[in-house]
N, C-alpha and C. Protein backbone atom coordinates (compact mmCIF):
# COMPACT_ATOMS: atom_id res chain seq x y z
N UNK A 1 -4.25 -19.12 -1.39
CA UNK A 1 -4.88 -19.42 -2.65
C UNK A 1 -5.32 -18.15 -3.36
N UNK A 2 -5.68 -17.17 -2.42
CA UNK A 2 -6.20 -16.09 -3.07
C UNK A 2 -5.06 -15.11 -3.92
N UNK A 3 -3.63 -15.52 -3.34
CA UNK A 3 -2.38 -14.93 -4.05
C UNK A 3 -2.76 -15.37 -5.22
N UNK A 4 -2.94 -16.50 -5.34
CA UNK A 4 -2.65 -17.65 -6.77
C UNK A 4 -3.49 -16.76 -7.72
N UNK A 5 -4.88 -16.67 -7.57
CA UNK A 5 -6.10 -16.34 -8.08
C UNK A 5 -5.91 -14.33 -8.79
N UNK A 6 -5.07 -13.81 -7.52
CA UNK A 6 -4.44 -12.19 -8.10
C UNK A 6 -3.41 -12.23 -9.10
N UNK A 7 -2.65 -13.47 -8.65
CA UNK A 7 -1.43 -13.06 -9.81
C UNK A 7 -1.85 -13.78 -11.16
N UNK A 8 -2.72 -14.57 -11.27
CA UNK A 8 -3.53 -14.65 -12.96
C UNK A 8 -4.27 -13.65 -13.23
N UNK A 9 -4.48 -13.24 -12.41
CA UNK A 9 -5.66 -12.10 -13.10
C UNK A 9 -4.40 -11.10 -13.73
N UNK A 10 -3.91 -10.73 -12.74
CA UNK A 10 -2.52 -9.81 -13.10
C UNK A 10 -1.56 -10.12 -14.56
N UNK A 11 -1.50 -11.39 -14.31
CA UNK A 11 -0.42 -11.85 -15.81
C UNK A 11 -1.28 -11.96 -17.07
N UNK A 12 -2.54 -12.59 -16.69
CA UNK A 12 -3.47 -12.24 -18.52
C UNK A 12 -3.50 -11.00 -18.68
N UNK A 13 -3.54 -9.95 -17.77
CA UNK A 13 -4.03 -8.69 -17.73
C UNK A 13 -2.96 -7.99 -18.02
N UNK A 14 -1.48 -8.28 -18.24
CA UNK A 14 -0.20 -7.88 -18.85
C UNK A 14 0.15 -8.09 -19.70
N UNK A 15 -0.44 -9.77 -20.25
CA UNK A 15 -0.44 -10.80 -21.77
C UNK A 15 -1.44 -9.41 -21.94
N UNK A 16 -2.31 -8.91 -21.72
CA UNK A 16 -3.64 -8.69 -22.56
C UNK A 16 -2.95 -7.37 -23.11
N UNK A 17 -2.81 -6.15 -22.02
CA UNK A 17 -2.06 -5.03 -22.35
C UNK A 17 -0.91 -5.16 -23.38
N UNK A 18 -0.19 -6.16 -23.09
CA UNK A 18 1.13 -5.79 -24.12
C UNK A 18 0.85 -6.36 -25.40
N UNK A 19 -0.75 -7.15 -25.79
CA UNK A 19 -0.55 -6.96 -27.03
C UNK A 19 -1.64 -6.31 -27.71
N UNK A 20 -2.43 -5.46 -27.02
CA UNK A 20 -3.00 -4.38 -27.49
C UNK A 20 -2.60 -3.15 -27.45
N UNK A 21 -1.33 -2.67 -26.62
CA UNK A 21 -0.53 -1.83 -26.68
C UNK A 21 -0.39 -0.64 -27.99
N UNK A 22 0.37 -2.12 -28.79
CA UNK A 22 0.69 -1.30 -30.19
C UNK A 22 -0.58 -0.60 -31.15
N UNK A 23 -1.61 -1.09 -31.14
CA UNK A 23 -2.64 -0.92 -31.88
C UNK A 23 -3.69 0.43 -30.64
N UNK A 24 -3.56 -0.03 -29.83
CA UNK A 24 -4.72 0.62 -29.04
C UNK A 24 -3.83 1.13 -27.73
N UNK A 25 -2.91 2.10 -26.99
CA UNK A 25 -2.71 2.12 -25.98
C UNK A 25 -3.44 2.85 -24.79
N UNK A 26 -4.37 3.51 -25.60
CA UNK A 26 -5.14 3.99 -24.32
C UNK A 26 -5.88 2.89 -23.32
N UNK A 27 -6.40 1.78 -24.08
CA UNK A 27 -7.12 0.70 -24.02
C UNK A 27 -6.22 -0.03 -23.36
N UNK A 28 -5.36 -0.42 -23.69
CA UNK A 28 -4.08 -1.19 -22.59
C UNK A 28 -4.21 -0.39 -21.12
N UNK A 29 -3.74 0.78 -21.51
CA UNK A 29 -4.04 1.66 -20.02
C UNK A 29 -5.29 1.28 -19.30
N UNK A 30 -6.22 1.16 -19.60
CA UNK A 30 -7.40 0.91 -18.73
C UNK A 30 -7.81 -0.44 -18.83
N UNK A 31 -7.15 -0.90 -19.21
CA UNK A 31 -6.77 -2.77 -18.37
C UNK A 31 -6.04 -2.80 -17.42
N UNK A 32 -5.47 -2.44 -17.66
CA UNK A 32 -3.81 -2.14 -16.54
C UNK A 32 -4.99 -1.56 -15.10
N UNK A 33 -5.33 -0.35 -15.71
CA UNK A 33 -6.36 -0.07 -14.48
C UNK A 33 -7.09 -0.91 -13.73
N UNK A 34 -8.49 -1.33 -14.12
CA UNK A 34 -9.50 -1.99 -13.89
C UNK A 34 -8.64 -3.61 -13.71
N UNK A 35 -7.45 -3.97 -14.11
CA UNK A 35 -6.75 -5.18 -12.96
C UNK A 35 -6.33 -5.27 -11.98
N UNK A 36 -5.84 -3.91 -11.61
CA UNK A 36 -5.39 -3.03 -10.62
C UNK A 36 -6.41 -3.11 -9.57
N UNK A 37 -7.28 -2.87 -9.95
CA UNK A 37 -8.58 -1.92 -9.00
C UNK A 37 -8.79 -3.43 -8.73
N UNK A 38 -9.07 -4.58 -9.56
CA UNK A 38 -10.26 -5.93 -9.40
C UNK A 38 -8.84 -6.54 -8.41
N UNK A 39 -7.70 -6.64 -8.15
CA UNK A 39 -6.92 -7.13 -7.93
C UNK A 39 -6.79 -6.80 -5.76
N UNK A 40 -7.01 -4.99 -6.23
CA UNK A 40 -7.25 -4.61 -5.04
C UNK A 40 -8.51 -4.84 -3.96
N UNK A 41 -9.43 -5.19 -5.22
CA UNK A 41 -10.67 -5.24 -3.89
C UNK A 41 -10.60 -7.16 -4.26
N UNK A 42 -10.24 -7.59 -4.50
CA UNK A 42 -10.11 -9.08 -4.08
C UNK A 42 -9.25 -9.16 -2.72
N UNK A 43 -8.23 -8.44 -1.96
CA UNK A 43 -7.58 -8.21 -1.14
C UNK A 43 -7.98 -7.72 0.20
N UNK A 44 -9.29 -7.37 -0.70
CA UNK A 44 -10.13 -6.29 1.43
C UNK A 44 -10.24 -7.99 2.08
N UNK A 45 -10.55 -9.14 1.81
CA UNK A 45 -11.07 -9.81 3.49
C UNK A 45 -9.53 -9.96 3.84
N UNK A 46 -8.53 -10.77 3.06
CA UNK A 46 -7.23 -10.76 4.22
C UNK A 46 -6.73 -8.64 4.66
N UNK A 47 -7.20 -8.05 3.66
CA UNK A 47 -6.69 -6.64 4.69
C UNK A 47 -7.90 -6.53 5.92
N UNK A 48 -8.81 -6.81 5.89
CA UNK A 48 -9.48 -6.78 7.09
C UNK A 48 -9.44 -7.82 7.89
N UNK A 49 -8.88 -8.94 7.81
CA UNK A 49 -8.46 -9.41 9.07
C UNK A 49 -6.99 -9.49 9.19
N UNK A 50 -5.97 -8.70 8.46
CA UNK A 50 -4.87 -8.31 8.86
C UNK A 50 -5.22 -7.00 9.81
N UNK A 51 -6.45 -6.35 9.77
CA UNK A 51 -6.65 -5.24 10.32
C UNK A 51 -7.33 -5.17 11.96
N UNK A 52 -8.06 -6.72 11.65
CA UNK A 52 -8.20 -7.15 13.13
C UNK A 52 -7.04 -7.49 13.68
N UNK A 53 -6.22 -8.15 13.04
CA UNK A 53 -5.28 -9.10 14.17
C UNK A 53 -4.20 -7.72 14.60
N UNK A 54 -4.33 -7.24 13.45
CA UNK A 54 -3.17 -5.86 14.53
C UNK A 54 -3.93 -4.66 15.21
N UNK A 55 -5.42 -4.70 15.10
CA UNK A 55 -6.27 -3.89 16.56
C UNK A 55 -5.89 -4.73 17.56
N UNK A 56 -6.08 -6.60 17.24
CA UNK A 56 -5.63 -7.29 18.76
C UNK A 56 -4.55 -7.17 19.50
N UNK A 57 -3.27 -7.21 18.35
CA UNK A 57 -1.81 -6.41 18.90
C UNK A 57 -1.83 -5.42 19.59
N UNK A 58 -2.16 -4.51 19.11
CA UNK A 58 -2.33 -3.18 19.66
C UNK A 58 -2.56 -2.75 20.98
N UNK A 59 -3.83 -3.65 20.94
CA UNK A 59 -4.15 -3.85 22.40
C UNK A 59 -3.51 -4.29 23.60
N UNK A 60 -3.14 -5.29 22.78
CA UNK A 60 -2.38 -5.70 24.00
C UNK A 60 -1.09 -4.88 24.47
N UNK A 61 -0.45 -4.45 23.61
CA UNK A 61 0.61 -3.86 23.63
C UNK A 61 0.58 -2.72 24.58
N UNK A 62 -0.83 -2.11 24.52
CA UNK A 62 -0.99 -0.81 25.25
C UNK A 62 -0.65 0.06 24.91
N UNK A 63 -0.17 0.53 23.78
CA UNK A 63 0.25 1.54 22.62
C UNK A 63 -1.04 2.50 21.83
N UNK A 64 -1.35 3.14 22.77
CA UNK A 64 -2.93 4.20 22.39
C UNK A 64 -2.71 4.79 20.73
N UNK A 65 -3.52 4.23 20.12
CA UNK A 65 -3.87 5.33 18.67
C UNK A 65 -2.81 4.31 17.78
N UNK A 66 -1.82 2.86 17.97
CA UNK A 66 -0.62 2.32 17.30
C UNK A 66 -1.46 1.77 16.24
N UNK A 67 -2.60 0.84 16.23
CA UNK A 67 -3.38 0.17 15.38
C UNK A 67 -3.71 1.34 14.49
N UNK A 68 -4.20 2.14 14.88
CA UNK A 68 -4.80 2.97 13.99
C UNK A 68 -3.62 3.56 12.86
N UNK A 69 -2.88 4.03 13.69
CA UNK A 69 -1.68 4.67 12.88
C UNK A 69 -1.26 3.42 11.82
N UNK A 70 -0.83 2.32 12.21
CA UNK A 70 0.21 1.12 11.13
C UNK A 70 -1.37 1.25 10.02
N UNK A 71 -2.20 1.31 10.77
CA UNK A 71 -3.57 1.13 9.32
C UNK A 71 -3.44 2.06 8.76
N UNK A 72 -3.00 3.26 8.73
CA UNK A 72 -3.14 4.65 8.33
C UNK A 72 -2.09 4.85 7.44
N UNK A 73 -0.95 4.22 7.96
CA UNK A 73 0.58 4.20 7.50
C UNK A 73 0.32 2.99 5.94
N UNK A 74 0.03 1.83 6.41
CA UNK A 74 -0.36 1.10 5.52
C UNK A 74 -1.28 1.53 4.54
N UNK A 75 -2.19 1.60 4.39
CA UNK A 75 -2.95 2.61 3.38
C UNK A 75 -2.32 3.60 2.49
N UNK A 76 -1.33 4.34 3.44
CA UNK A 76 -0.97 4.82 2.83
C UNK A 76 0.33 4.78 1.59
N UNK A 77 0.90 3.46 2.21
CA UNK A 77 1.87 3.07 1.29
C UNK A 77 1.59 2.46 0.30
N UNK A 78 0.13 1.66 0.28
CA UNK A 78 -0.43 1.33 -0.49
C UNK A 78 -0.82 1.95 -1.57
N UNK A 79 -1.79 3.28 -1.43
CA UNK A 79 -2.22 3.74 -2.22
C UNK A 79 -0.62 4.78 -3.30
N UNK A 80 0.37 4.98 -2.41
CA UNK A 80 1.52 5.71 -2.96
C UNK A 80 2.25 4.89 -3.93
N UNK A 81 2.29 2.84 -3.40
CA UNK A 81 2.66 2.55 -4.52
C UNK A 81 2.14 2.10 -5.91
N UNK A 82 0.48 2.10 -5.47
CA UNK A 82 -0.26 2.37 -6.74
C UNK A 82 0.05 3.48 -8.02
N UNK A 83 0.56 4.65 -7.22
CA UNK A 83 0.80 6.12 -8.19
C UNK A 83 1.77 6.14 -8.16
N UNK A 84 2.84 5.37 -8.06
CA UNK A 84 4.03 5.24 -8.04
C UNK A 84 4.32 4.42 -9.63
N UNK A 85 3.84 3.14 -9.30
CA UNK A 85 3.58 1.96 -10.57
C UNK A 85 2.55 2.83 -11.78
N UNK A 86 1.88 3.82 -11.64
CA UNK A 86 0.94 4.46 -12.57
C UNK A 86 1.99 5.22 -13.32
N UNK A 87 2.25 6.05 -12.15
CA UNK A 87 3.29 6.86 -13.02
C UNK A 87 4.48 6.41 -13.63
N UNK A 88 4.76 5.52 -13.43
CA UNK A 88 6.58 4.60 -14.43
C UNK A 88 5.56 4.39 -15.44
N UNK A 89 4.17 3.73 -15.41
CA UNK A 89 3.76 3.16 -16.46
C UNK A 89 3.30 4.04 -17.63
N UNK A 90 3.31 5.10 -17.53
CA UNK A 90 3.39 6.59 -17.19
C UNK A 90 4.44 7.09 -18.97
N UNK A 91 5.33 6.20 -17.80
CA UNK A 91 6.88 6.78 -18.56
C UNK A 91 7.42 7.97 -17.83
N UNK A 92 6.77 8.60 -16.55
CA UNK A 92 6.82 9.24 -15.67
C UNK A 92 7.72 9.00 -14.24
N UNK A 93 9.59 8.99 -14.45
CA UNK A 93 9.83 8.76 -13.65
C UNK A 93 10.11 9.68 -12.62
N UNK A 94 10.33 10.48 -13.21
CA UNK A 94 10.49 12.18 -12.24
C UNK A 94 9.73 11.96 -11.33
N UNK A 95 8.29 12.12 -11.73
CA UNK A 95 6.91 12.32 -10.88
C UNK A 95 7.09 10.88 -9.52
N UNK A 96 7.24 9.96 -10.40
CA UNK A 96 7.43 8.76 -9.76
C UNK A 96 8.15 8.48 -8.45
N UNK A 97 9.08 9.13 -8.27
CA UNK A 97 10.11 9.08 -7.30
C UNK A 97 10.00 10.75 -6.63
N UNK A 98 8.94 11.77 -6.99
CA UNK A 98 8.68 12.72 -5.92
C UNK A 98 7.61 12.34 -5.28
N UNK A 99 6.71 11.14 -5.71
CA UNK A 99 5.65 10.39 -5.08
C UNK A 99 6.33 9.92 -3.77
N UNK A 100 7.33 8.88 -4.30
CA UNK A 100 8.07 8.70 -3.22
C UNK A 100 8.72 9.06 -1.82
N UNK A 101 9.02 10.61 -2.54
CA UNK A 101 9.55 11.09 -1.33
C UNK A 101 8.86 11.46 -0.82
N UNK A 102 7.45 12.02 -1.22
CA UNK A 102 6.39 12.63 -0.23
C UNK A 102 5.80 11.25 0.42
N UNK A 103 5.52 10.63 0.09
CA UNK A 103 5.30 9.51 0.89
C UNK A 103 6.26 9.30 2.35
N UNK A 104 7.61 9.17 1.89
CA UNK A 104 8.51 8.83 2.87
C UNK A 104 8.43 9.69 3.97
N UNK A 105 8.10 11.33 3.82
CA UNK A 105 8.52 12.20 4.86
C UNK A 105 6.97 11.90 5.48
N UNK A 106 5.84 11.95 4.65
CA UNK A 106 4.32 11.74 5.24
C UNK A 106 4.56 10.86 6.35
N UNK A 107 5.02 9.50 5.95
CA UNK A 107 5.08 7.92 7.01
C UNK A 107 5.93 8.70 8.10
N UNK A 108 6.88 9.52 8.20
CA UNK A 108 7.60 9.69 8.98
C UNK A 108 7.39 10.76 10.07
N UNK A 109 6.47 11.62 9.79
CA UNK A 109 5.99 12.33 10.13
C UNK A 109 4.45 12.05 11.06
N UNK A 110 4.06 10.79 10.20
CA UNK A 110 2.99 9.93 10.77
C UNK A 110 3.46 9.45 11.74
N UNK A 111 4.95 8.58 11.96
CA UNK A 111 4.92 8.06 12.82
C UNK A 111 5.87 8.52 14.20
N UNK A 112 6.13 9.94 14.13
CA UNK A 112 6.67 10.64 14.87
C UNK A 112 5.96 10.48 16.04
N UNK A 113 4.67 10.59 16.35
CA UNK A 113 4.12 10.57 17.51
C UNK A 113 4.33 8.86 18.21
N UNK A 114 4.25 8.36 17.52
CA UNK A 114 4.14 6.67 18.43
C UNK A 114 5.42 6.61 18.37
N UNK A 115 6.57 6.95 17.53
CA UNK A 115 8.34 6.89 18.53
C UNK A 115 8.35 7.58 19.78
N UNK A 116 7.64 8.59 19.86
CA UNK A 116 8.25 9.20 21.45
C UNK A 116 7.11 8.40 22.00
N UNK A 117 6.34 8.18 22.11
CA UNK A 117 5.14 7.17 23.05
C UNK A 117 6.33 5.70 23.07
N UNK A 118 7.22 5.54 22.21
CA UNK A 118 8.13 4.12 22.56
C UNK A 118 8.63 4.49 22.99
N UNK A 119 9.59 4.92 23.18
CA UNK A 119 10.53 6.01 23.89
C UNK A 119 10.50 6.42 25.15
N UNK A 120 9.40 7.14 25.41
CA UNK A 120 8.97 7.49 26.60
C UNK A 120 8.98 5.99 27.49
N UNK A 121 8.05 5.53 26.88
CA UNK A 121 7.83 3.61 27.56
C UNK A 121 8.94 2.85 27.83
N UNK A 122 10.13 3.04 26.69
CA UNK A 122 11.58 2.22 27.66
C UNK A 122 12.28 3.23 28.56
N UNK A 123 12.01 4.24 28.17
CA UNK A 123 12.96 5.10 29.84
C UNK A 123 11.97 4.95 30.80
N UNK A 124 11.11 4.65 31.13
CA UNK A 124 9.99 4.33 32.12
C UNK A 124 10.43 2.84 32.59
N UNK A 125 10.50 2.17 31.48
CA UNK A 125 10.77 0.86 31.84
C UNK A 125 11.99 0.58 32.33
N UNK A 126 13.12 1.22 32.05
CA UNK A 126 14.42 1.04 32.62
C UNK A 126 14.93 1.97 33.81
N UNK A 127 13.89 3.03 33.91
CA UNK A 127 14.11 4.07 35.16
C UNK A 127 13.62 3.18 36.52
């Protein structure tokens, strides 16, 4: 239900921008914002108990520091495709897609350490 409740806020808040646009666009811009932002913190209780249920994974799994990392990783894709969508809106696609790539090598680089911790764990498991 709470999808239902983001994506109206989101679509008046695009009705609203695109027709103050022409007359006012700075003002469109900071709707666009502040729907953004109200859209995101309507989202913390399911991200915090998406954030429990994968500490409970985690656990079980036996994968030291994995919860933390997918939260870390997540966040971070999050906040990249925020400045990602800023910048097209922008008219900024250059910027847009070097967001991207720094993102991509960051996650990958993030998650370099928990592949060899998998890794290590199936040659263990099959030795």
């Amino acid at each position: 239900m709470e999808a239902v409740r983001i994506a109206l806020l989101l679509v008046a808040a695009a009705l609203a921008c695109a027709a103050m646009r022409a007359q006012r666009p700075e003002l469109a811009a900071g709707v666009a914002l502040a729907a953004g932002a109200a859209a995101l913190t309507m989202l913390l209780p399911g991200l915090r108990e998406a954030a429990s249920a994968l500490s409970l994974f985690a656990d079980a799994s036996g994968l030291d520091g994995g919860a933390a990392l997918i939260l870390r990783a997540t966040g971070v894709s999050l906040i990249a495709e925020f400045a990602v969508h800023i910048c097209e809106d922008a008219g900024e696609k250059a910027l847009a897609s070097r967001v991207e790539l720094a993102v991509r090598v960051t996650l990958f680089a993030m998650a370099a350490p928990l592949l060899t911790e998998v890794v290590a764990a199936v040659t263990e498991a099959l030795a």
